[in-house]
N, C-alpha and C. Protein backbone atom coordinates (compact mmCIF):
# COMPACT_ATOMS: atom_id res chain seq x y z
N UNK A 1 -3.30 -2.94 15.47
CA UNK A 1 -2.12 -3.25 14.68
C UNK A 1 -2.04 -4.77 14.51
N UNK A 2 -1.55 -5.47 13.26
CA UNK A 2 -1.46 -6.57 13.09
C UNK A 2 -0.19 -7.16 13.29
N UNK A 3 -0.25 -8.72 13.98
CA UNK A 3 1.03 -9.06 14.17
C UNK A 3 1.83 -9.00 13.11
N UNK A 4 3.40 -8.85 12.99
CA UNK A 4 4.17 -8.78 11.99
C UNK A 4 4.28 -10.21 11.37
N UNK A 5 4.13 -10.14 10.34
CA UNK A 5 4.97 -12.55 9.90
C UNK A 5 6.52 -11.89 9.33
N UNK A 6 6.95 -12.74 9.71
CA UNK A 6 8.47 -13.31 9.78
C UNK A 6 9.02 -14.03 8.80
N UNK A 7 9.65 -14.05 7.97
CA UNK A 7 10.67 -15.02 7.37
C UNK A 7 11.96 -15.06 7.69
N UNK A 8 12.26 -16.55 7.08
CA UNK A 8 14.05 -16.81 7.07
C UNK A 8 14.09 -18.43 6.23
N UNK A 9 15.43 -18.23 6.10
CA UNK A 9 15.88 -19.58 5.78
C UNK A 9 16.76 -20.30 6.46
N UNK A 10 16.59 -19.84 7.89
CA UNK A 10 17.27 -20.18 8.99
C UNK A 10 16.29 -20.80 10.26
N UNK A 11 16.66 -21.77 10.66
CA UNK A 11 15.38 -22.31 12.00
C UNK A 11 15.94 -21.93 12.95
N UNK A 12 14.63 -21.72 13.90
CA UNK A 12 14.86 -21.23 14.74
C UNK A 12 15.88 -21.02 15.90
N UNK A 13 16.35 -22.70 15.88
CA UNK A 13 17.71 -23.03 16.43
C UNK A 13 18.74 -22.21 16.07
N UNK A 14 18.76 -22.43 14.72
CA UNK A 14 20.29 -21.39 14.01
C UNK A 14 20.12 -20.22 14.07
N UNK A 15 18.59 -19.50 14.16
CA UNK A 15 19.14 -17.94 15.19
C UNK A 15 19.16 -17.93 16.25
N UNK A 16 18.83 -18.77 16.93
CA UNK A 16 19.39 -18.09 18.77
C UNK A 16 21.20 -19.00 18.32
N UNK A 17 21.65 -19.90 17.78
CA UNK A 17 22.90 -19.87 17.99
C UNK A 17 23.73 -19.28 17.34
N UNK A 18 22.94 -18.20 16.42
CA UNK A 18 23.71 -17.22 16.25
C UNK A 18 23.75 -15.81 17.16
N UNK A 19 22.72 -15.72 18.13
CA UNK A 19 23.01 -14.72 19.00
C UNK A 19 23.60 -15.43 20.65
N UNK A 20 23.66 -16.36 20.56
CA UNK A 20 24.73 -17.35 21.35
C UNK A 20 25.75 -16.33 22.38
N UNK A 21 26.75 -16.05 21.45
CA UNK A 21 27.79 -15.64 22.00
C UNK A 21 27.57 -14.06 21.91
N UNK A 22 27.05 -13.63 21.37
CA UNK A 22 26.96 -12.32 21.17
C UNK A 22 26.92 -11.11 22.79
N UNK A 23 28.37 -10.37 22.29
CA UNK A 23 28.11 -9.40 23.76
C UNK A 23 27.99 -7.71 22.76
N UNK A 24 26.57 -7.65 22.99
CA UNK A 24 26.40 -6.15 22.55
C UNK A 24 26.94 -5.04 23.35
N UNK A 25 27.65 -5.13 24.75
CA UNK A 25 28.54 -4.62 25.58
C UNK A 25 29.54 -4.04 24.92
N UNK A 26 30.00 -5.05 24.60
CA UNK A 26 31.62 -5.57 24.10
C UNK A 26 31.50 -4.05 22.90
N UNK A 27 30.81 -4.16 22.28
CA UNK A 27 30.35 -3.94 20.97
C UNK A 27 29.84 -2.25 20.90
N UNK A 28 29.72 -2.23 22.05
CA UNK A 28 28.77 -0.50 22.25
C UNK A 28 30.37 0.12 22.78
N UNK A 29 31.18 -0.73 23.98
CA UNK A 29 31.97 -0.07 24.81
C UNK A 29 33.00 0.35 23.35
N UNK A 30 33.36 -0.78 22.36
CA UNK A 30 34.36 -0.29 21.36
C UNK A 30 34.08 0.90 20.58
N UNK A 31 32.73 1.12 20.51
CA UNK A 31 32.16 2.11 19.38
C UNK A 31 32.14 3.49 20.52
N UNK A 32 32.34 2.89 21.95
CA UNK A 32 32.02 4.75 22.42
C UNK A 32 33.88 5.33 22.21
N UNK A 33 34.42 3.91 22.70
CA UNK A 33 36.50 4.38 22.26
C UNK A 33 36.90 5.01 21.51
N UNK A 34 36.10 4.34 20.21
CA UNK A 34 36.50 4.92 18.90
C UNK A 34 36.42 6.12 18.72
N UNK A 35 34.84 6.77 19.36
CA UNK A 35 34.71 7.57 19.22
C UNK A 35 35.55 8.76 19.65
N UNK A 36 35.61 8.50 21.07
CA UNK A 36 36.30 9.32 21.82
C UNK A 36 37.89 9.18 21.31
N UNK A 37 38.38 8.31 20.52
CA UNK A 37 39.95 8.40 19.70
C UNK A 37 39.25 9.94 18.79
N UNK A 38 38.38 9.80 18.27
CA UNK A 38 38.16 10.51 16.71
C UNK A 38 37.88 12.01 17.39
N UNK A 39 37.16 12.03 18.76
CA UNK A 39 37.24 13.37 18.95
C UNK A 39 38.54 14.32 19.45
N UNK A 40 39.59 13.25 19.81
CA UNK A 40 40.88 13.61 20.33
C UNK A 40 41.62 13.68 18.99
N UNK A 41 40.92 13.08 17.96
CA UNK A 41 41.99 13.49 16.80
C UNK A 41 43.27 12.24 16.78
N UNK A 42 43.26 11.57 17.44
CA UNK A 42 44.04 9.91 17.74
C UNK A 42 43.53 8.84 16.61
N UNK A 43 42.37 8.70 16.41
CA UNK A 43 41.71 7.69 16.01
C UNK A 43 42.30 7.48 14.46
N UNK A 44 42.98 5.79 14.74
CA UNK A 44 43.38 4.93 13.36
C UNK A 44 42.49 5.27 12.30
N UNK A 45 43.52 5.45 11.10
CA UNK A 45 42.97 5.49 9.78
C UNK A 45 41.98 4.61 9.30
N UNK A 46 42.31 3.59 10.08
CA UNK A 46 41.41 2.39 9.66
C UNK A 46 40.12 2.51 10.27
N UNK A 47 39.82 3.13 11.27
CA UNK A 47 39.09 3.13 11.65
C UNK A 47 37.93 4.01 11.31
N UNK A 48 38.55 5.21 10.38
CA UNK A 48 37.50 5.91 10.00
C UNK A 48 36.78 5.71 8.44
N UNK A 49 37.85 5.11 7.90
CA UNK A 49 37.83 3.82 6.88
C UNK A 49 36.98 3.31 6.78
N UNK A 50 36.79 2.60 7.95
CA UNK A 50 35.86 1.29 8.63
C UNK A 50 34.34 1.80 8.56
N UNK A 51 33.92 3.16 9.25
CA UNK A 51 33.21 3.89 9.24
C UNK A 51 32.29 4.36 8.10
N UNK A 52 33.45 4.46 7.25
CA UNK A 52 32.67 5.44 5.91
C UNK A 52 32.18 3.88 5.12
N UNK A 53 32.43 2.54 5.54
CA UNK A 53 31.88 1.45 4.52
C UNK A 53 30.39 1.09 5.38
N UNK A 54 30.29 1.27 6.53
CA UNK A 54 28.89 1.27 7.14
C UNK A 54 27.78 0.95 6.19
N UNK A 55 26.96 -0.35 6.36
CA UNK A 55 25.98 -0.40 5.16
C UNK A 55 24.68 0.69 5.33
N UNK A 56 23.93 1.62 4.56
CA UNK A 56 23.39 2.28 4.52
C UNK A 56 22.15 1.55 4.76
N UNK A 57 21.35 2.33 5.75
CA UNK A 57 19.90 1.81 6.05
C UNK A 57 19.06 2.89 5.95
N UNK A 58 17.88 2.82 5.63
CA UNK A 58 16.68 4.00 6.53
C UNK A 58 15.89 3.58 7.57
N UNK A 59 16.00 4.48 8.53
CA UNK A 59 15.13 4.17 9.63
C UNK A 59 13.82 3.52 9.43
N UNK A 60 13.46 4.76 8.84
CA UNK A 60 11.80 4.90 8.75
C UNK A 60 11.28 4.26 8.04
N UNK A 61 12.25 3.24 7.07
CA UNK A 61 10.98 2.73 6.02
C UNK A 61 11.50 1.01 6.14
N UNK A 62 12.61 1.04 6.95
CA UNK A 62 12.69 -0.51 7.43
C UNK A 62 11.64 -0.32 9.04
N UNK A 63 11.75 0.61 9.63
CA UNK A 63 10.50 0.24 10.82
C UNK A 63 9.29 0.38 10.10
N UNK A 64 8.62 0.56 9.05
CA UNK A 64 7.84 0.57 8.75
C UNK A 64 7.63 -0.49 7.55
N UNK A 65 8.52 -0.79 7.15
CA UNK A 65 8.50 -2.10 6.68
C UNK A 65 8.34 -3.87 7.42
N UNK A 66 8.58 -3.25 8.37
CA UNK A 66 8.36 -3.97 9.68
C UNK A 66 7.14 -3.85 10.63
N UNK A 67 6.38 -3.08 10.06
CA UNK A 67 5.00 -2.41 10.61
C UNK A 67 5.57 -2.67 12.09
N UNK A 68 6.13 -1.56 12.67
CA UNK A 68 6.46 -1.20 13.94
C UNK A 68 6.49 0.20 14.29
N UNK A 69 5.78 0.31 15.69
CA UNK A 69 6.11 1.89 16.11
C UNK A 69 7.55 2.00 16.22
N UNK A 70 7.57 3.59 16.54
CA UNK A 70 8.66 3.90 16.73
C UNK A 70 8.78 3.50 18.23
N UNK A 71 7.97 3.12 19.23
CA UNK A 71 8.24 2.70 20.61
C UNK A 71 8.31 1.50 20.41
N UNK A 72 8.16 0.72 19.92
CA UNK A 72 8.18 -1.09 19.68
C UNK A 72 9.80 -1.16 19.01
N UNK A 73 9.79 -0.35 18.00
CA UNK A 73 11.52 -0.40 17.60
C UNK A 73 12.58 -0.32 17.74
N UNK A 74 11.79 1.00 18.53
CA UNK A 74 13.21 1.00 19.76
C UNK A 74 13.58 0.52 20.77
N UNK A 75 12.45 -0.58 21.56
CA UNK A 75 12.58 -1.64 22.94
C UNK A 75 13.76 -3.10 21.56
N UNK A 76 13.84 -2.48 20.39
CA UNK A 76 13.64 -3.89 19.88
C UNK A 76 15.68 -3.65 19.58
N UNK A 77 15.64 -2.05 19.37
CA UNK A 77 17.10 -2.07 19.38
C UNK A 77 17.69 -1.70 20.92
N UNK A 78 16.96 -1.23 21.48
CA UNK A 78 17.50 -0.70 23.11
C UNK A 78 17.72 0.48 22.81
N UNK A 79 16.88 1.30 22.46
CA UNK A 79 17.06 3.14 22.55
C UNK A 79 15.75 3.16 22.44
N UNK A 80 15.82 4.88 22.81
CA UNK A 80 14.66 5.62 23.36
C UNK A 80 13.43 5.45 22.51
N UNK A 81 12.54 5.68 22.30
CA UNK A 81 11.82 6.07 20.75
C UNK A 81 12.37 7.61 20.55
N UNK A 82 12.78 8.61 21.50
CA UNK A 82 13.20 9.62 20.82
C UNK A 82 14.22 9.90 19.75
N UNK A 83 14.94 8.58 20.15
CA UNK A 83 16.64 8.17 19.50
C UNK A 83 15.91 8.00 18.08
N UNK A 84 14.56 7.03 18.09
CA UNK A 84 14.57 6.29 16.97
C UNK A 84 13.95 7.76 16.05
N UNK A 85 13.31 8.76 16.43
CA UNK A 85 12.45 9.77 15.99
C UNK A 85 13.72 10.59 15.53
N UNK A 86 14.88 10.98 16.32
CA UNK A 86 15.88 11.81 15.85
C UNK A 86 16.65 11.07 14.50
N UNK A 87 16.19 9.93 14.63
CA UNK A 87 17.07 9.16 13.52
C UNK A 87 16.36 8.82 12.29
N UNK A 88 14.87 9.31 12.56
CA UNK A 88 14.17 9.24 11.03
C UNK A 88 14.03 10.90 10.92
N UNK A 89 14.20 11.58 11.52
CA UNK A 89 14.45 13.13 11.10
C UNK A 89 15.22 13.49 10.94
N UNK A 90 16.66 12.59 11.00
CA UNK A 90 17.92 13.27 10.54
C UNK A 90 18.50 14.37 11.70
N UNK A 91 18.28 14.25 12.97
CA UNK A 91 18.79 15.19 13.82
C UNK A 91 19.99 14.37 14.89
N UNK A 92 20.25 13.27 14.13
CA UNK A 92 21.36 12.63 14.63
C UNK A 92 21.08 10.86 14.17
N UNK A 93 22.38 10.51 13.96
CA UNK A 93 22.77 8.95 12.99
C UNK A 93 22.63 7.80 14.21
N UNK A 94 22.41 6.71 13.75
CA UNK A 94 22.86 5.12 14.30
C UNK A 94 24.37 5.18 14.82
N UNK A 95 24.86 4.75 15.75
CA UNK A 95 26.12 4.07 16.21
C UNK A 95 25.99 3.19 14.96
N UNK A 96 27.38 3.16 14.90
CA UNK A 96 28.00 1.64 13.90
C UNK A 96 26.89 0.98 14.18
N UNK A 97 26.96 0.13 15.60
CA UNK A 97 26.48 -1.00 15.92
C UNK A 97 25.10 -0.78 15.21
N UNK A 98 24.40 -0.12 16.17
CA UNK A 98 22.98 0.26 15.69
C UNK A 98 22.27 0.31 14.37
N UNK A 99 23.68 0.88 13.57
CA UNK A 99 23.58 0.68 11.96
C UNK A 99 23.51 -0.70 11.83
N UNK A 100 24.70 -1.32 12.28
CA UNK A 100 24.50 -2.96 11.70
C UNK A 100 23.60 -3.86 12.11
N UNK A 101 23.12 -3.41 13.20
CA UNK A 101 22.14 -4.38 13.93
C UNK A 101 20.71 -3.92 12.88
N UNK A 102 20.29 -2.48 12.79
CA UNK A 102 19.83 -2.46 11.81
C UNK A 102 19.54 -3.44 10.12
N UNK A 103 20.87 -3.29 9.89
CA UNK A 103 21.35 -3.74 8.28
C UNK A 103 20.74 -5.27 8.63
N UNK A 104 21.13 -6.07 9.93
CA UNK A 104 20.86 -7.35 9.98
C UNK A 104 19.55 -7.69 10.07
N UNK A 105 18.72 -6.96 10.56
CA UNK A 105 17.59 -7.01 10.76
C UNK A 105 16.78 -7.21 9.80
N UNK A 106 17.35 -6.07 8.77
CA UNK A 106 16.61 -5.68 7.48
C UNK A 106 16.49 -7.33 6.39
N UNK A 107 17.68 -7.57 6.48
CA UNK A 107 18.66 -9.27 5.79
C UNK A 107 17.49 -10.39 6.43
N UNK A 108 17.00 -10.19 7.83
CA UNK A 108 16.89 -11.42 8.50
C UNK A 108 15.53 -10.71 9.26
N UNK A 109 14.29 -10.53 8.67
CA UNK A 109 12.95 -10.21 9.81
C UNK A 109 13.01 -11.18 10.62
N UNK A 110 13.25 -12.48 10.73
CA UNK A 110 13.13 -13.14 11.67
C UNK A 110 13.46 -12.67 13.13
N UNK A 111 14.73 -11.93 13.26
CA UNK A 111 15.37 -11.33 14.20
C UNK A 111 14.49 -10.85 14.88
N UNK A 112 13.35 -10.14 14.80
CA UNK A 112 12.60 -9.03 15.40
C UNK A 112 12.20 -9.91 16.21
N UNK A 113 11.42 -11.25 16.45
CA UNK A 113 10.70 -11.95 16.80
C UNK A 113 11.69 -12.19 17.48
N UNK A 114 12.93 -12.74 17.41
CA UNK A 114 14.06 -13.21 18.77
C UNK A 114 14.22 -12.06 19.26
N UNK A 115 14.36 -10.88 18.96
CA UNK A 115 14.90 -9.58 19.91
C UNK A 115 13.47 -9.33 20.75
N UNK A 116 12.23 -9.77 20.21
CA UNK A 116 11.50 -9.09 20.88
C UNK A 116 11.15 -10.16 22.25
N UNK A 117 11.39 -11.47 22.06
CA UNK A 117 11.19 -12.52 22.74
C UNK A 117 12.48 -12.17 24.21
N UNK A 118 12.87 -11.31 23.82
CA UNK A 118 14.63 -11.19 25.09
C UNK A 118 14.15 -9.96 25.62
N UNK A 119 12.81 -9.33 25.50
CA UNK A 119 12.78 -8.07 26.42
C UNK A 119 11.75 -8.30 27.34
């Protein structure tokens, strides 16, 4: 397999200080709440709102636009490769997050190269 090349119009500096502050914690713990509001039938209007504007990605043809396995992609978002396999077969979706971290990825290849540099 050949290494991936990278672009941006961002140096290298200005992406790690954009993942600076970043708590993907923070970020997973709100999306499991939500969830659990929406299965109790609680969960703000806004919130499902929020949900249905989710930017649309495909798995399979941004990891492969990325010439990446499905085991390299998924150390690169933090799930299984099975996660990433159920999610190009349609046997279950991205978390929000996962979606957006996705969407950003797609915006910014550079990213891959910082996410992969943090594992």
């Amino acid at each position: 397999m050949t290494e991936p090349k990278f672009t941006s119009n961002l140096s290298e500096e200005e992406i790690y200080k954009n993942f600076e502050d970043m708590d993907c914690f923070s970020g997973t713990m709100s999306g499991l709440e939500e969830a659990l509001a929406y299965e109790k039938g609680t969960a703000k209007a806004a919130t499902i709102a929020r949900k249905r504007s989710l930017p649309k990605v495909s798995i399979a043809g941004m990891r492969k636009e990325l010439n990446l396995t499905q085991k390299a992609f998924a150390a690169i978002l933090g799930v299984s490769p099975r996660t990433v396999e159920a999610w190009e077969t349609g046997k279950s979706n991205p978390s929000p997050t996962a979606r957006n971290l996705i969407y950003l990825i797609g915006q910014d290849h550079s990213l891959v190269k910082i996410l992969q540099e943090r594992l």
